[in-house]
N, C-alpha and C. Protein backbone atom coordinates (compact mmCIF):
# COMPACT_ATOMS: atom_id res chain seq x y z
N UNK A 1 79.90 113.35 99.03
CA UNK A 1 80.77 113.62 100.16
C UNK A 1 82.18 113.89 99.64
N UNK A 2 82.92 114.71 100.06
CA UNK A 2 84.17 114.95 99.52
C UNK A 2 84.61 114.75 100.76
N UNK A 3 86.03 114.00 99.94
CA UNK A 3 87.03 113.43 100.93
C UNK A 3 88.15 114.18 101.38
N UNK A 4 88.74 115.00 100.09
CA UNK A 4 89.95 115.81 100.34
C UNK A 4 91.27 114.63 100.03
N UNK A 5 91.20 113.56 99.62
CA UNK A 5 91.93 112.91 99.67
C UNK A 5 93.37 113.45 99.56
N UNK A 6 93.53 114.15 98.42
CA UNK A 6 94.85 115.17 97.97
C UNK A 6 95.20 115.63 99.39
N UNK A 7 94.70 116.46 99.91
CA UNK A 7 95.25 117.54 101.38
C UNK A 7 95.63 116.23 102.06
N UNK A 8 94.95 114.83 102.49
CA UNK A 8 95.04 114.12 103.29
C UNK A 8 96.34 113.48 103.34
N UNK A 9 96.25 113.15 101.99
CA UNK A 9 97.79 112.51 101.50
C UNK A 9 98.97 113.20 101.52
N UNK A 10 99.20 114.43 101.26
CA UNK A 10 99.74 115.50 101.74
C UNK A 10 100.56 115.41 102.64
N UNK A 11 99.08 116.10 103.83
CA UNK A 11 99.35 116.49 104.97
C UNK A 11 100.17 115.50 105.63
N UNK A 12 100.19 113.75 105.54
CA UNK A 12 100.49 112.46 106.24
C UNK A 12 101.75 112.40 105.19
N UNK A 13 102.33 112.69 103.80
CA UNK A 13 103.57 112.85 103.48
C UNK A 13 104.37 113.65 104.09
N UNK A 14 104.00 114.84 104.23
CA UNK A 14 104.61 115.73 105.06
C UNK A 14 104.98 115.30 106.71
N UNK A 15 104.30 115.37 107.10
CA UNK A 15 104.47 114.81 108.73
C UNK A 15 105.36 114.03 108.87
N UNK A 16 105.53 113.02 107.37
CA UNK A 16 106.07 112.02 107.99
C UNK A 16 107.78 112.42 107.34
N UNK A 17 107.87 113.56 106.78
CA UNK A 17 109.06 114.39 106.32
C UNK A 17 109.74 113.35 105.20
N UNK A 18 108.59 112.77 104.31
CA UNK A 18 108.65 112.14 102.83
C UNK A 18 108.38 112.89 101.73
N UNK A 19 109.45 112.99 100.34
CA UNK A 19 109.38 114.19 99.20
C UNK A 19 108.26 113.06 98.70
N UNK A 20 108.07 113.57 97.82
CA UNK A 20 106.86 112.81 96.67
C UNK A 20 107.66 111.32 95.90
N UNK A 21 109.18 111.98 95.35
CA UNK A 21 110.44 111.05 95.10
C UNK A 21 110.40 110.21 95.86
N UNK A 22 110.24 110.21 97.33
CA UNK A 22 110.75 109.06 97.89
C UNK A 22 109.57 107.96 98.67
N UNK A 23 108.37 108.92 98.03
CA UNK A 23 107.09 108.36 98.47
C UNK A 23 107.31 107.40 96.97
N UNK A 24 107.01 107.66 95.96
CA UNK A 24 106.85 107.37 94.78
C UNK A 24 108.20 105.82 94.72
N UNK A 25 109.09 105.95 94.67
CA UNK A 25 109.89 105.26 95.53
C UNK A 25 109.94 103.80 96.20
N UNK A 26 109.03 104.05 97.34
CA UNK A 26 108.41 103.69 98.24
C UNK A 26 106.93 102.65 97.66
N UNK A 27 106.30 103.37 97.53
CA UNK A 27 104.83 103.10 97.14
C UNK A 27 104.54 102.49 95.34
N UNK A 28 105.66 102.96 94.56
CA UNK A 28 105.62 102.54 93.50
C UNK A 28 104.26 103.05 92.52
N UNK A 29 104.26 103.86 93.09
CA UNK A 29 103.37 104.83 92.57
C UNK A 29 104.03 105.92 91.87
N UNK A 30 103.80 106.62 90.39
CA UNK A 30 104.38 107.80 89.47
C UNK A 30 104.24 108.98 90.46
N UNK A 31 105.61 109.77 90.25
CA UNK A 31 105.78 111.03 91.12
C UNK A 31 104.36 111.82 90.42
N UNK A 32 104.29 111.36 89.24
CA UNK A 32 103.32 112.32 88.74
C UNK A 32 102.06 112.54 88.94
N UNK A 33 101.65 111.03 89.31
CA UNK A 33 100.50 110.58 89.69
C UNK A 33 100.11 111.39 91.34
N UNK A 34 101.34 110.94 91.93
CA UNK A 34 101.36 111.41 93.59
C UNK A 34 101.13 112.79 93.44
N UNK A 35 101.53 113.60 92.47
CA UNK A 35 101.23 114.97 92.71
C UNK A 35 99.85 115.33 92.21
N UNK A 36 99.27 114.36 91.11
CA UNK A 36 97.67 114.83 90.68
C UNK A 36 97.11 115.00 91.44
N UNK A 37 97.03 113.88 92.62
CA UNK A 37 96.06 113.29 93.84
C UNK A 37 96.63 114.53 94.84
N UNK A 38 97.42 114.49 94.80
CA UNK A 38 97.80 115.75 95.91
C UNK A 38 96.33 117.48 95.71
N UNK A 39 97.03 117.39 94.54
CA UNK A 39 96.44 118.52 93.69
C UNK A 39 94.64 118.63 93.45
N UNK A 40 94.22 117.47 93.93
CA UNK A 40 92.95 116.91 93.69
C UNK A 40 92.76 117.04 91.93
N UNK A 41 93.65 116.54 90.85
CA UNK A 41 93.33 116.81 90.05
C UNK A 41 92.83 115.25 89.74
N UNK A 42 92.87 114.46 90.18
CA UNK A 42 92.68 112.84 90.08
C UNK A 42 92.37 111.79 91.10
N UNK A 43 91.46 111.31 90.76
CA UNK A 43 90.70 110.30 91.97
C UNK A 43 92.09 108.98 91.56
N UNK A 44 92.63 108.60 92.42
CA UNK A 44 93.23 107.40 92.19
C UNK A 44 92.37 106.24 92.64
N UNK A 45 93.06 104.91 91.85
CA UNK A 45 92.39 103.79 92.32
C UNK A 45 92.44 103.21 93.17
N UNK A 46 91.55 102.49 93.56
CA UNK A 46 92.02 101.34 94.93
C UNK A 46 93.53 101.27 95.08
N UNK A 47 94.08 100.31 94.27
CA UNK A 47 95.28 99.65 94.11
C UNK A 47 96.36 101.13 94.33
N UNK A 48 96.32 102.27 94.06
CA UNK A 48 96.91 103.25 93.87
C UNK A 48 97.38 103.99 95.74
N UNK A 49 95.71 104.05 95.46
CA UNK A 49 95.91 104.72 97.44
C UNK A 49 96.01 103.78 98.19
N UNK A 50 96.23 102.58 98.26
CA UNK A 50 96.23 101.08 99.51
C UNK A 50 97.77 101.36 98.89
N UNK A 51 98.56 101.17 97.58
CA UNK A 51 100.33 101.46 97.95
C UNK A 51 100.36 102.66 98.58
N UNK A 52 99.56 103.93 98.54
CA UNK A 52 100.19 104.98 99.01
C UNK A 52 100.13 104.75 100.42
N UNK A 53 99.32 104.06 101.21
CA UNK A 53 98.76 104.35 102.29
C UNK A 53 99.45 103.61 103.27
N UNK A 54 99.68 101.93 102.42
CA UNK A 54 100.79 101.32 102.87
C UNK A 54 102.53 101.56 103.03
N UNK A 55 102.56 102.53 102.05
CA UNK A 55 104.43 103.56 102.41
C UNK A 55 103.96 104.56 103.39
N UNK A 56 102.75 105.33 103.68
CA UNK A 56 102.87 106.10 104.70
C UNK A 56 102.71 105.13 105.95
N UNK A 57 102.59 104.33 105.99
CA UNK A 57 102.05 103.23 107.27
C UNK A 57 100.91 103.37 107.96
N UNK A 58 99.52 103.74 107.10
CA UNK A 58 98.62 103.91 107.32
C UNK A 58 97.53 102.83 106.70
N UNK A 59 96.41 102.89 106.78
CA UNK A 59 94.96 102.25 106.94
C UNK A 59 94.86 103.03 105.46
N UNK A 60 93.95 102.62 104.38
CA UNK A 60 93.44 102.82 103.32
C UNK A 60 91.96 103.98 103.92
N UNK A 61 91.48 103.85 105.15
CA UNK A 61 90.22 104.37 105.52
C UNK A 61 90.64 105.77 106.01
N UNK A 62 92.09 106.18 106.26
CA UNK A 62 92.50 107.24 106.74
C UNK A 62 92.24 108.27 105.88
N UNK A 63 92.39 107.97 104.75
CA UNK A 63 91.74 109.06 103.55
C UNK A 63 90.12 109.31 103.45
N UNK A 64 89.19 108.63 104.11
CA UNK A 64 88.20 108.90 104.11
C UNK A 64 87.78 109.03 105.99
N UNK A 65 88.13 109.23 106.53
CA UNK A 65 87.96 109.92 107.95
C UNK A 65 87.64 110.81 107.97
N UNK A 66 85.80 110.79 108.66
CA UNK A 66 85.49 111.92 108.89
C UNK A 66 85.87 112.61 110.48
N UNK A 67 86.75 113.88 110.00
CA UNK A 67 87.65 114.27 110.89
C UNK A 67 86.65 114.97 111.70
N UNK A 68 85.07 115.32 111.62
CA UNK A 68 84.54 116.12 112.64
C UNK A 68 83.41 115.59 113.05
N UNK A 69 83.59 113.93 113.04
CA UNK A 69 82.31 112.76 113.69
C UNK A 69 83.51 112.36 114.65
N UNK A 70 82.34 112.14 115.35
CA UNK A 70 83.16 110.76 116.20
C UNK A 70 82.92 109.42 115.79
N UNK A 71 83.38 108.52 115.02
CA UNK A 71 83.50 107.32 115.04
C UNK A 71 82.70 106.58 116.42
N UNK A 72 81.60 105.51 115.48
CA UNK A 72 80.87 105.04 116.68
C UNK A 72 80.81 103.70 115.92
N UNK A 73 80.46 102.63 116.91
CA UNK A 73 80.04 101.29 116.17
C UNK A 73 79.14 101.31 115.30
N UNK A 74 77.96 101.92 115.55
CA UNK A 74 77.13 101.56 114.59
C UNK A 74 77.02 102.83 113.33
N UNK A 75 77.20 102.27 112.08
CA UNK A 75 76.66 103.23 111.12
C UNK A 75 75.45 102.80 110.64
N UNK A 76 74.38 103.70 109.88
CA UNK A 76 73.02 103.77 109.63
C UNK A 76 73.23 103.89 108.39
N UNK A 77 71.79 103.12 107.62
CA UNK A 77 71.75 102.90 106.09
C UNK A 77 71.75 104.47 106.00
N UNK A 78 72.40 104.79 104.68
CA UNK A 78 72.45 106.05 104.28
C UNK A 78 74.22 106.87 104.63
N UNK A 79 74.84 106.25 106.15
CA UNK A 79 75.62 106.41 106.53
C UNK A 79 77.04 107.08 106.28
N UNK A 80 77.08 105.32 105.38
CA UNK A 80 78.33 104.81 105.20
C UNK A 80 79.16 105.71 103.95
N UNK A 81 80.36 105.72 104.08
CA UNK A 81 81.05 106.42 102.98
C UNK A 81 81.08 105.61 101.38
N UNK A 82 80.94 106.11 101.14
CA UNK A 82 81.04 105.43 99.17
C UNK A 82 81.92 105.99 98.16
N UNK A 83 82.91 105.24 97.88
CA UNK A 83 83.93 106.19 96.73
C UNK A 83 83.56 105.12 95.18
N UNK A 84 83.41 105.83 94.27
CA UNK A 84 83.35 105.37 93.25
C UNK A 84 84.32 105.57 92.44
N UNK A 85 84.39 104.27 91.58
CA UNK A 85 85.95 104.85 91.24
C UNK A 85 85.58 103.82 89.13
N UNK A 86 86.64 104.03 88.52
CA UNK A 86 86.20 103.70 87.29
C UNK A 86 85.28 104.21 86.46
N UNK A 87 85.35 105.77 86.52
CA UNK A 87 84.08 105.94 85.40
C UNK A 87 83.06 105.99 85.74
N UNK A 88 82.66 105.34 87.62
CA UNK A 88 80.94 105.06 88.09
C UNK A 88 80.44 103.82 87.24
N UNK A 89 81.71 102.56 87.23
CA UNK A 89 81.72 101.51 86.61
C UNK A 89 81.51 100.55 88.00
N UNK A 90 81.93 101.22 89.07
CA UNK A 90 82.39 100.51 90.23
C UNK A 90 82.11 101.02 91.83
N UNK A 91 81.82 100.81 92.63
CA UNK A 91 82.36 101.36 93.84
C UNK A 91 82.00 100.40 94.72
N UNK A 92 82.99 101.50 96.21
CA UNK A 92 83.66 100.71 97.22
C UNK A 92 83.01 101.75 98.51
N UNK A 93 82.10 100.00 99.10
CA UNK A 93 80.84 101.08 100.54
C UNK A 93 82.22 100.67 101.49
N UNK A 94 82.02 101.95 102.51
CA UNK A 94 82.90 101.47 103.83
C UNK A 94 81.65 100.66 104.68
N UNK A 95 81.79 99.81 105.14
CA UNK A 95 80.33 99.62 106.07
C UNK A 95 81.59 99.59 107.57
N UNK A 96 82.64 99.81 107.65
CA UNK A 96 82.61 99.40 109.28
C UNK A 96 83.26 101.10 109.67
N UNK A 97 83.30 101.81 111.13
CA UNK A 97 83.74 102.87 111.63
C UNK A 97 85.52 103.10 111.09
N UNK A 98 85.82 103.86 110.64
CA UNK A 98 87.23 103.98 111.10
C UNK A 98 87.91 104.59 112.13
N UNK A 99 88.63 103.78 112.58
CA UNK A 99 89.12 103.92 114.32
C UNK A 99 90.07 103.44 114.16
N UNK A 100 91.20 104.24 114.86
CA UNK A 100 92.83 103.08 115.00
C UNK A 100 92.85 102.74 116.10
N UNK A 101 93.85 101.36 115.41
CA UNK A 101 93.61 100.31 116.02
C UNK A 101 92.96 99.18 116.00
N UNK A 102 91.69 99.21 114.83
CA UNK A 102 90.83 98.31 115.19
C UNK A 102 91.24 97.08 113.89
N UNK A 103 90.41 95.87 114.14
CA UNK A 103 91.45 94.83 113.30
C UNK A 103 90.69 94.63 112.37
N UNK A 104 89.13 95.55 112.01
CA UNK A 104 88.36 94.36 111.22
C UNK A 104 88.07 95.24 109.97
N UNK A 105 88.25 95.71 108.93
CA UNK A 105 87.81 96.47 107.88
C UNK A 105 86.38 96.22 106.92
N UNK A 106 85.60 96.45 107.26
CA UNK A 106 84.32 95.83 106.45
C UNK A 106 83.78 96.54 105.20
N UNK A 107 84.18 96.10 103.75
CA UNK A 107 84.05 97.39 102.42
C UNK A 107 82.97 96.01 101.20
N UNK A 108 82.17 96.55 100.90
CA UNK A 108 81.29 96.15 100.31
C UNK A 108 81.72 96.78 98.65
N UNK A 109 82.30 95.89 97.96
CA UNK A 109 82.73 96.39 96.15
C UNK A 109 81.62 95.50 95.60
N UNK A 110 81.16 96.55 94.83
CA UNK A 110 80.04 96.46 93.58
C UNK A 110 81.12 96.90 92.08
N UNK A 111 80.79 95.94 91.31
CA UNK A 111 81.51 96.17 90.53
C UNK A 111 80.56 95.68 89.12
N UNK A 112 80.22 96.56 87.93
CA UNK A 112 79.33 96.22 86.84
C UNK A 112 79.50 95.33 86.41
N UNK A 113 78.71 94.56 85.62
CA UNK A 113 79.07 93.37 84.39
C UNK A 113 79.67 94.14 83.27
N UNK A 114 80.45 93.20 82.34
CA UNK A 114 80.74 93.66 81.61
C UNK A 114 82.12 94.97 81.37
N UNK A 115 82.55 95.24 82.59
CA UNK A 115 83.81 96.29 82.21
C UNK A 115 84.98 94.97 82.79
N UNK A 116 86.01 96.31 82.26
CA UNK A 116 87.17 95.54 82.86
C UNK A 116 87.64 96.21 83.91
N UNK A 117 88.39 95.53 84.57
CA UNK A 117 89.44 96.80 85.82
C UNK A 117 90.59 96.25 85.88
N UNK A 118 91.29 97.04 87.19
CA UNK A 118 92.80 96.82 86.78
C UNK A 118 92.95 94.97 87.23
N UNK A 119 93.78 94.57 86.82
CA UNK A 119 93.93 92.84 87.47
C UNK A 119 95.00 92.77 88.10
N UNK A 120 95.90 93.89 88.63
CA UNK A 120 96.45 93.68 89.76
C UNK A 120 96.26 93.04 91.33
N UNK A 121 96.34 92.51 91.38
CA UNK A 121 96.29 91.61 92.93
C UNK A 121 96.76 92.23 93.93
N UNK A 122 95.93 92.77 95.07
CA UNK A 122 97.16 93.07 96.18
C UNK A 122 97.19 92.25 97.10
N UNK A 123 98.27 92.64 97.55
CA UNK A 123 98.61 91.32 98.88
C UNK A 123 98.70 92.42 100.28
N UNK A 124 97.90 91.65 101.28
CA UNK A 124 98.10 92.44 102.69
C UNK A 124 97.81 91.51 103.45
N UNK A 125 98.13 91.63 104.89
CA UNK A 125 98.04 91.22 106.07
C UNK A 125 96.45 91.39 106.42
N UNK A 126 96.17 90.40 107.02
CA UNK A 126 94.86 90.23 106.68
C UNK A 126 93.91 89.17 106.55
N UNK A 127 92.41 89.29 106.46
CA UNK A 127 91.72 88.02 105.88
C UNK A 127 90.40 88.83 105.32
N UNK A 128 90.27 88.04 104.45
CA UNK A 128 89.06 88.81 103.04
C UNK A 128 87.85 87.57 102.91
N UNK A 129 86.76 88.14 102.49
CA UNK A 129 85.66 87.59 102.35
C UNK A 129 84.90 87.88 101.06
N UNK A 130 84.39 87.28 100.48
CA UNK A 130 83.78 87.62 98.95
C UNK A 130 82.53 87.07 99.16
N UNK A 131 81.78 87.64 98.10
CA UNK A 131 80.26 87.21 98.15
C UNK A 131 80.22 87.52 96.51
N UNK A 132 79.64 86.49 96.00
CA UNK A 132 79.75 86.78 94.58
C UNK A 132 77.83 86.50 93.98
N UNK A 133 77.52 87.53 93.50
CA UNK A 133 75.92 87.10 93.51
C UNK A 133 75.80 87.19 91.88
């Protein structure tokens, strides 16, 4: 499934009449970086698009909105969106609809034995649940 993430991020810098400088700035994210992802030349990481998403004042799921479904409660095995990120060391299922407004984010991370990832911590508003098997 392609996301478009680049156009998405974009399009929601623009609107919101933010240069890349002052996103970068903002989000603490490399101007350089902000322009790969723009460019689709680079999948960024979790940690990367949740700062970007948080300086645009948006939802992390806004980059993966499918803009020509309608959002319904229920999604079906097979459904759900999946971004992999690390090499295909890692990925991150959406299991809940994205809809604004709504309070509950439900993302299922599989993550291999044996690699490393980034050990940045983020902090958000919020409450999180782990399942460690």
């Amino acid at each position: 499934m392609d996301f478009q993430i680049g156009s998405r991020l974009r399009e929601l810098r623009n609107k919101k009449k933010i240069s890349i400088a002052e996103l970068s700035k903002i989000s603490e994210v490399s101007t350089g970086l902000i322009s790969q992802i723009e460019r689709d030349l680079v999948v960024p990481s979790v940690v990367s698009l949740w700062r970007l998403a948080n300086a645009l004042e948006t939802n992390i799921n806004y980059f993966f909105e499918d803009k020509e479904k309608e959002d319904g409660i229920l999604i079906r095995r097979g459904d759900h969106k999946i971004i992999v990120t690390h090499h295909n060391n890692s990925f991150y299922k959406l299991l809940s609809p994205t809809r604004p407004g709504h309070l509950l984010d439900m993302t299922e991370v599989r993550l291999e034995k044996g690699c490393t990832y980034e050990k940045e911590t983020l902090c958000h508003e919020g409450e999180e649940c782990g399942l460690r098997r």
